[in-house]
Protein backbone atom coordinates (compact mmCIF):
# COMPACT_ATOMS: atom_id res chain seq x y z
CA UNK A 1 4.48 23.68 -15.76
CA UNK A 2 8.03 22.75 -16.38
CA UNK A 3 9.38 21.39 -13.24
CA UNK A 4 13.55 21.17 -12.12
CA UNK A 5 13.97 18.28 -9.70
CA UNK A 6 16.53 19.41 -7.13
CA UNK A 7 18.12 16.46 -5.10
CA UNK A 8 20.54 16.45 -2.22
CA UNK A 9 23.10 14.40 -0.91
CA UNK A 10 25.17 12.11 -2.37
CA UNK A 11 23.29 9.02 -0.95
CA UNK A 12 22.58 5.44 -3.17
CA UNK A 13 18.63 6.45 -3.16
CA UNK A 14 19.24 9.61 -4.36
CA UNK A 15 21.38 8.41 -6.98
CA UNK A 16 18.76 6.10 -8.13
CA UNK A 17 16.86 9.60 -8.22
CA UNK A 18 19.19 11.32 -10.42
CA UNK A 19 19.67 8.22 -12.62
CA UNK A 20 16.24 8.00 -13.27
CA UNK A 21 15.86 11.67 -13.64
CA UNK A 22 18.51 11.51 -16.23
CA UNK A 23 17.40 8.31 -18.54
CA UNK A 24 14.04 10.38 -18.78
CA UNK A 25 15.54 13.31 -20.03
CA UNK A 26 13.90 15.56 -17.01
CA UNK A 27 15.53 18.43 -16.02
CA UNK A 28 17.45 17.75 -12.89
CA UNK A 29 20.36 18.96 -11.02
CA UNK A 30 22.30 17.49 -7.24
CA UNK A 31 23.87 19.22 -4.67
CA UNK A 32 26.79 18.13 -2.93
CA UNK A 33 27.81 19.29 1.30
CA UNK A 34 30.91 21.28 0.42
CA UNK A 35 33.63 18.93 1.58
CA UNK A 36 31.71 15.62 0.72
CA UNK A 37 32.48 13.31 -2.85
CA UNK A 38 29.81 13.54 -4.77
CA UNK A 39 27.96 10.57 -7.01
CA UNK A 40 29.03 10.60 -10.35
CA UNK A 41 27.84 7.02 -11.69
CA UNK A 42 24.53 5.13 -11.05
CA UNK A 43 25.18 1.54 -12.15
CA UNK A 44 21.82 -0.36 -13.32
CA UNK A 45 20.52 -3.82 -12.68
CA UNK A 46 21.81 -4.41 -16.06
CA UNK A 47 24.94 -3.15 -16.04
CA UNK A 48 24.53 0.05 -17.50
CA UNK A 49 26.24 3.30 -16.07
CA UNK A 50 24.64 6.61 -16.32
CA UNK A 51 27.28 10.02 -15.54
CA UNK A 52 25.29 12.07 -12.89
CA UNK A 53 24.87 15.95 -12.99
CA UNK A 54 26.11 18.24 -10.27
CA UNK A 55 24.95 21.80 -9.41
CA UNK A 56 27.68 24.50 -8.25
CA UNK A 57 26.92 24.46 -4.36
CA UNK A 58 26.26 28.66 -4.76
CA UNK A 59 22.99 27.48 -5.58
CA UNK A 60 20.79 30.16 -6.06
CA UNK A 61 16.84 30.47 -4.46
CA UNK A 62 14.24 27.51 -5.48
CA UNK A 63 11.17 28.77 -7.47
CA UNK A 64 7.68 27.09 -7.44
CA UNK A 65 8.51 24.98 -10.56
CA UNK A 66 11.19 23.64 -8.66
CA UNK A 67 10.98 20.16 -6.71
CA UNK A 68 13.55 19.55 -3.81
CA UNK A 69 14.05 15.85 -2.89
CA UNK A 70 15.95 15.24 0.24
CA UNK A 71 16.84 11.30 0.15
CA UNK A 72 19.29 11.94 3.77
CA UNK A 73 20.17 10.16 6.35
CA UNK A 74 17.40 11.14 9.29
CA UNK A 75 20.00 12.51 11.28
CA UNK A 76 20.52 15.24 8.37
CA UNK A 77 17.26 16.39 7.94
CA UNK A 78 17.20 18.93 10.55
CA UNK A 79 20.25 20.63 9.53
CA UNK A 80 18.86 20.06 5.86
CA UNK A 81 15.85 22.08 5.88
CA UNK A 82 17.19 25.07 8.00
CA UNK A 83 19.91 25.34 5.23
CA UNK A 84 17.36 24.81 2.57
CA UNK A 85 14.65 27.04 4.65
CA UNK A 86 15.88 30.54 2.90
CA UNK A 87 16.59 29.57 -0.40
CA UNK A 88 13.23 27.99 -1.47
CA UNK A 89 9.70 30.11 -2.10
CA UNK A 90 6.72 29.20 0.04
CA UNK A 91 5.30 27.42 -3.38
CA UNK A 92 8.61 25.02 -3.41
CA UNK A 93 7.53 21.36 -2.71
CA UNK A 94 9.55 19.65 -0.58
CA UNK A 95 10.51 15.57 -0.58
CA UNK A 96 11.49 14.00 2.24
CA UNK A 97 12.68 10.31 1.33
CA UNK A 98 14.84 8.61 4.45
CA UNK A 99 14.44 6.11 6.92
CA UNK A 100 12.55 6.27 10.23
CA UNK A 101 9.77 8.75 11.53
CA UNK A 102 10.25 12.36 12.77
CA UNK A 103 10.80 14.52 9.39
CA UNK A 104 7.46 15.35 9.37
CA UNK A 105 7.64 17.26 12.86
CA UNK A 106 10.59 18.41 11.75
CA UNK A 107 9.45 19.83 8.71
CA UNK A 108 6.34 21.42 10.66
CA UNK A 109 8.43 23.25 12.72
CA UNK A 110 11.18 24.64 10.09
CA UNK A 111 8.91 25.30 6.69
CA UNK A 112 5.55 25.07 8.09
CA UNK A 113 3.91 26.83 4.97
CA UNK A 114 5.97 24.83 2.02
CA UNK A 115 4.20 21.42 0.41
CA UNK A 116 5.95 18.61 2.27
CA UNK A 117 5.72 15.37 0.82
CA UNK A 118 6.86 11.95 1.94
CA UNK A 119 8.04 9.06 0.27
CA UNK A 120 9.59 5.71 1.21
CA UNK A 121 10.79 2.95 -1.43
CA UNK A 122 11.26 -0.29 -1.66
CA UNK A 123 14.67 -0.73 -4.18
CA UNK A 124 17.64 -1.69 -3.26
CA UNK A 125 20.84 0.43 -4.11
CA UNK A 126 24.38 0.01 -2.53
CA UNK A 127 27.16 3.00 -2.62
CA UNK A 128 30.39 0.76 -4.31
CA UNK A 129 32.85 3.14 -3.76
CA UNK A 130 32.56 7.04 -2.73
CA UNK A 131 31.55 7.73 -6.39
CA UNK A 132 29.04 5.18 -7.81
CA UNK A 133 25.84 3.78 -6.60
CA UNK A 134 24.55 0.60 -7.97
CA UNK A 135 21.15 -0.46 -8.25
CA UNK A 136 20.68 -3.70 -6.50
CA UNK A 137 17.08 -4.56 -6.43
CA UNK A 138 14.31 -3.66 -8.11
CA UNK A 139 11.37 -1.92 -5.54
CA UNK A 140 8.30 0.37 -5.70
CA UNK A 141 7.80 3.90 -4.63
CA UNK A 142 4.82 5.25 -2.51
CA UNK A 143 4.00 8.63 -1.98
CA UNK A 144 1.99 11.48 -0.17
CA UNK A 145 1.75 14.62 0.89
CA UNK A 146 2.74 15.04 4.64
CA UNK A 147 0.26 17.36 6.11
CA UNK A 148 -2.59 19.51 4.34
CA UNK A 149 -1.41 22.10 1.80
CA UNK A 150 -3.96 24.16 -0.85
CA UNK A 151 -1.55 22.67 -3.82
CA UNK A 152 -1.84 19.28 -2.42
CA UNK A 153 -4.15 18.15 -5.08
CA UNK A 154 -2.62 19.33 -8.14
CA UNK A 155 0.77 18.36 -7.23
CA UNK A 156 -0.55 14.72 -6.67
CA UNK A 157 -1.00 14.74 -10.46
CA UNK A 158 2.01 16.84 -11.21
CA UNK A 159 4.47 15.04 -9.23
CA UNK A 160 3.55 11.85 -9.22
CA UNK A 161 4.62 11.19 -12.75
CA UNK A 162 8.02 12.53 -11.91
CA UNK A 163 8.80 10.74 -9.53
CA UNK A 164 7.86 7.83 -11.67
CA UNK A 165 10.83 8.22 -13.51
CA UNK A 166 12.62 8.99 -10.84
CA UNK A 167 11.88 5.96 -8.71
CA UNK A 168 8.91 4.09 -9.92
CA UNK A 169 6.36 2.66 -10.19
CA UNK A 170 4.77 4.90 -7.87
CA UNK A 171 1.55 4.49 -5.96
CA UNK A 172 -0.19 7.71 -4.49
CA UNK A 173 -1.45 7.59 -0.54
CA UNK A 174 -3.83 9.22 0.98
CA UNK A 175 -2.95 7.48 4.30
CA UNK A 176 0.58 7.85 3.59
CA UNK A 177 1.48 7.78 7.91
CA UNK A 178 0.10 4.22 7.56
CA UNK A 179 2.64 3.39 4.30
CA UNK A 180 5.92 5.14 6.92
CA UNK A 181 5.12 3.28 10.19
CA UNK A 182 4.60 -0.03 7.27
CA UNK A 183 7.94 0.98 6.28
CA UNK A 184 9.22 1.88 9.67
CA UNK A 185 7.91 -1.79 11.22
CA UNK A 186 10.42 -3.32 8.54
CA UNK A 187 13.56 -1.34 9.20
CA UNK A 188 12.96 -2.13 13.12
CA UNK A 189 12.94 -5.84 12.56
CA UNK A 190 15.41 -6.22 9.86
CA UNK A 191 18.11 -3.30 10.32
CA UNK A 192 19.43 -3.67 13.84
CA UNK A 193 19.08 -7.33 13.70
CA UNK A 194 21.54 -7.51 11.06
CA UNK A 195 23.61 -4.90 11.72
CA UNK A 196 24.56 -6.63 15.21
CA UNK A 197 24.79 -10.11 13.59
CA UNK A 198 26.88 -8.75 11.08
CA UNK A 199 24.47 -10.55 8.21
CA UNK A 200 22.99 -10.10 4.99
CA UNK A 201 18.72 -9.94 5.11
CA UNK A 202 18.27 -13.94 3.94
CA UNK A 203 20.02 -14.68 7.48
CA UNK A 204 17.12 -13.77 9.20
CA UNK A 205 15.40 -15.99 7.66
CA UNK A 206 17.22 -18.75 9.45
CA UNK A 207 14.47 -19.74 12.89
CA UNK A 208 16.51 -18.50 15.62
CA UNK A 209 15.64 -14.89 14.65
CA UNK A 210 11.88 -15.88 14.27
CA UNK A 211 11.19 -15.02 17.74
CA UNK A 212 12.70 -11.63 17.83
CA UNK A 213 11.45 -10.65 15.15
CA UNK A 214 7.90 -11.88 15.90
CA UNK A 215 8.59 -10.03 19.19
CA UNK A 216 9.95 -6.50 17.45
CA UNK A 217 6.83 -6.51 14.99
CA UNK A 218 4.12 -7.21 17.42
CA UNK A 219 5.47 -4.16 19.95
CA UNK A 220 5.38 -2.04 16.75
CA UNK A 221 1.86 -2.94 16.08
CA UNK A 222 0.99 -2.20 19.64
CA UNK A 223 2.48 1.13 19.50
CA UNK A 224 1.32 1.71 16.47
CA UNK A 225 -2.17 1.19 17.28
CA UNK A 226 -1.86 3.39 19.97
CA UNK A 227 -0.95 6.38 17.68
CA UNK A 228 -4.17 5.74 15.71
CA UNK A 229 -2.55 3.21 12.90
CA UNK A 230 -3.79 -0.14 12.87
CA UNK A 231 -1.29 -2.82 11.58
CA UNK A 232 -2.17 -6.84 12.63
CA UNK A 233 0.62 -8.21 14.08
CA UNK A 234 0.43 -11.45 12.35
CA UNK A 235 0.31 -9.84 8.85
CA UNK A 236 3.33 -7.74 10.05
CA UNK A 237 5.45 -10.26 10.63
CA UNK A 238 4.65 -11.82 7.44
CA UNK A 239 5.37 -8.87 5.43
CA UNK A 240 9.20 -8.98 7.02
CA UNK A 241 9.85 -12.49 6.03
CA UNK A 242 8.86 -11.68 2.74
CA UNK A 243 11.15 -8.62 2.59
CA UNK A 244 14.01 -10.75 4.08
CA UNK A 245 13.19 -13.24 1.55
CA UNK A 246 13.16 -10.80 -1.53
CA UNK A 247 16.17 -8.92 -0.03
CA UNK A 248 17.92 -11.97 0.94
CA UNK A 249 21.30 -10.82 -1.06
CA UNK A 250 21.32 -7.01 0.60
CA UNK A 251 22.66 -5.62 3.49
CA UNK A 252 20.51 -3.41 5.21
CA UNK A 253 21.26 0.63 5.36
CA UNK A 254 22.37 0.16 9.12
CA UNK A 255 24.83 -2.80 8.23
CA UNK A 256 26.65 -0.58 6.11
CA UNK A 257 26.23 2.16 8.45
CA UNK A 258 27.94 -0.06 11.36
CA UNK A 259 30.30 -1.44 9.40
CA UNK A 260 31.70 1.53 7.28
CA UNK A 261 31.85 3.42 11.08
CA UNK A 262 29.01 6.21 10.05
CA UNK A 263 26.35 7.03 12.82
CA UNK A 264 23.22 4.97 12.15
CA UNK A 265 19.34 5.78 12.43
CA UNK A 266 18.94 3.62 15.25
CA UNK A 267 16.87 6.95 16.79
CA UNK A 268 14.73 7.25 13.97
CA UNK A 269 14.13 4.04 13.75
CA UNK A 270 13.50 1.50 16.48
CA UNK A 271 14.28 4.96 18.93
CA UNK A 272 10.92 6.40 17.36
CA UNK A 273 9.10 3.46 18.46
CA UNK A 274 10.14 3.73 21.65
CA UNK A 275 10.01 6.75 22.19
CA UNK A 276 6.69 6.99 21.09
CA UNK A 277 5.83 3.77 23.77
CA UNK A 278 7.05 5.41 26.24
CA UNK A 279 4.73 8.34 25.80
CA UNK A 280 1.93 5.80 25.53
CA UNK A 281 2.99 3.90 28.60
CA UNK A 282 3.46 0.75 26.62
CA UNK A 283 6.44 -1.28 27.40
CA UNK A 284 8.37 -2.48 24.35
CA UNK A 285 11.54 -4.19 25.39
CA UNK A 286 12.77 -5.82 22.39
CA UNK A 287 13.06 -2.57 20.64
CA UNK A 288 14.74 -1.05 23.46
CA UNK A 289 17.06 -3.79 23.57
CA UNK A 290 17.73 -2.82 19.51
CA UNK A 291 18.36 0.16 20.66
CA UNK A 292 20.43 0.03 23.14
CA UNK A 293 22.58 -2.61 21.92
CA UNK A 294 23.18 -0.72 18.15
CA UNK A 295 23.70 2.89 20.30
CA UNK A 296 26.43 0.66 22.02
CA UNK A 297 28.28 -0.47 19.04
């Protein structure tokens, strides 16, 4: 099968997309929110610029040998797939690539019969200006499907090498809830943290944030745990330190977010935790505090 990758939004992950989709010559088109500047230039680690493809927004219906990526905000996802619910066949896989938890409820609900996949990656890209994305720091990909589907199988080894080019390397997961609340455990220690401080990652490396973020990781472990995923708390907190030290020159997605004045994904985010805690009956004030504290900004 010949498959068209379809990506949305004119976010700095899904330019990464796009530029990857183009340097492999794959067959790939983005669409744009009427209104909103699209990407036109992915800038690579090396300095290279690739030109990025648009799609006339009159888009017309998705077949099955199309893939649709949505690399949003999680506050767009909703609105995303009910736009995106009529114009895509049952067969049409659908990516969801953001921040946070709660696309895969949402995706339940809206396009219950579609193959919905999840991914979450580990590069670094940074939106210079309204037009070009630049490629700050090299990551991996990982990648699932998001709830049983009869295609789930062969897509694994259909899709997998696409995204590859896309946005590898790429590892497949089975247990692909455990990569996200991973993933999500990170983004609650680093992203509000320095998106109140006003600071790069590498700040948090500094010892006054150790015991916040010790704090932060071991209430997401807790929580965690009691949703059926088992993270060790100690561990955790390691794997942050080593993200802060790897991303030490970055600002985080909710930096940016705070300090270009765009809403963040506080909800999704250290909200999901607690939201989920509070369901549980586990207390987790540090991440309310996050929470609070960024929704007051």
């Amino acid at each position: 099968m010949s498959w068209r990758i379809n990506i949305l939004g004119s976010g700095a992950i899904g330019g990464l997309c796009a530029a990857g989709a183009h340097k492999a010559k794959l067959t790939y088109r983005c669409f744009v929110r009427q209104g909103r500047n699209p990407l036109r230039y992915a800038e690579e680690l090396d300095g290279q610029i690739t030109t990025l493809e648009y799609a006339s927004n009159d888009s017309y219906p998705l077949s099955d040998s199309d893939l649709l990526i949505m690399p949003l905000k999680a506050f767009q996802l909703e609105d995303a797939l009910r736009q995106w619910q009529g114009k895509i066949s049952l067969n049409t896989p659908v990516l969801l690539l953001h921040n946070g938890m709660g696309g895969v409820e949402l995706a339940r609900d809206i396009i219950p019969d579609n193959p919905v996949l999840l991914a979450t990656t580990s590069h670094g890209a940074l939106k210079l200006n309204a037009d070009t994305v630049k490629h700050t720091g090299l990551g991996a990909t990982m990648l699932g499907m998001a709830f049983h589907h009869p295609r789930a199988l062969s897509l694994q080894h259909q899709l997998t090498p696409i995204m590859e080019a896309c946005i590898g390397p790429v590892t497949w997961r089975d247990d692909m809830h455990n990569a996200l609340w991973q993933k999500l455990l990170i983004n609650c220690a680093i992203n509000p943290l320095t998106a109140l401080a006003d600071v790069k990652n590498g700040e948090l490396s500094h010892a006054s944030y150790r015991p916040t973020l010790q704090a932060i990781c071991e209430e997401v472990c807790l929580t965690a745990q009691a949703c059926g995923i088992f993270i060790d708390a100690k561990s955790a907190l390691e794997q942050v330190l080593h993200v802060i030290e790897n991303t030490a020159e970055n600002y985080s997605s909710m930096h940016q977010d705070i300090a270009h004045k765009r809403p963040t994904e506080i909800d999704a985010i250290n909200g999901y935790v607690v939201k989920q805690a509070q369901k549980k009956g586990i207390d987790v004030p540090v991440n309310t505090q996050m929470l609070l504290a960024i929704k007051a900004l």
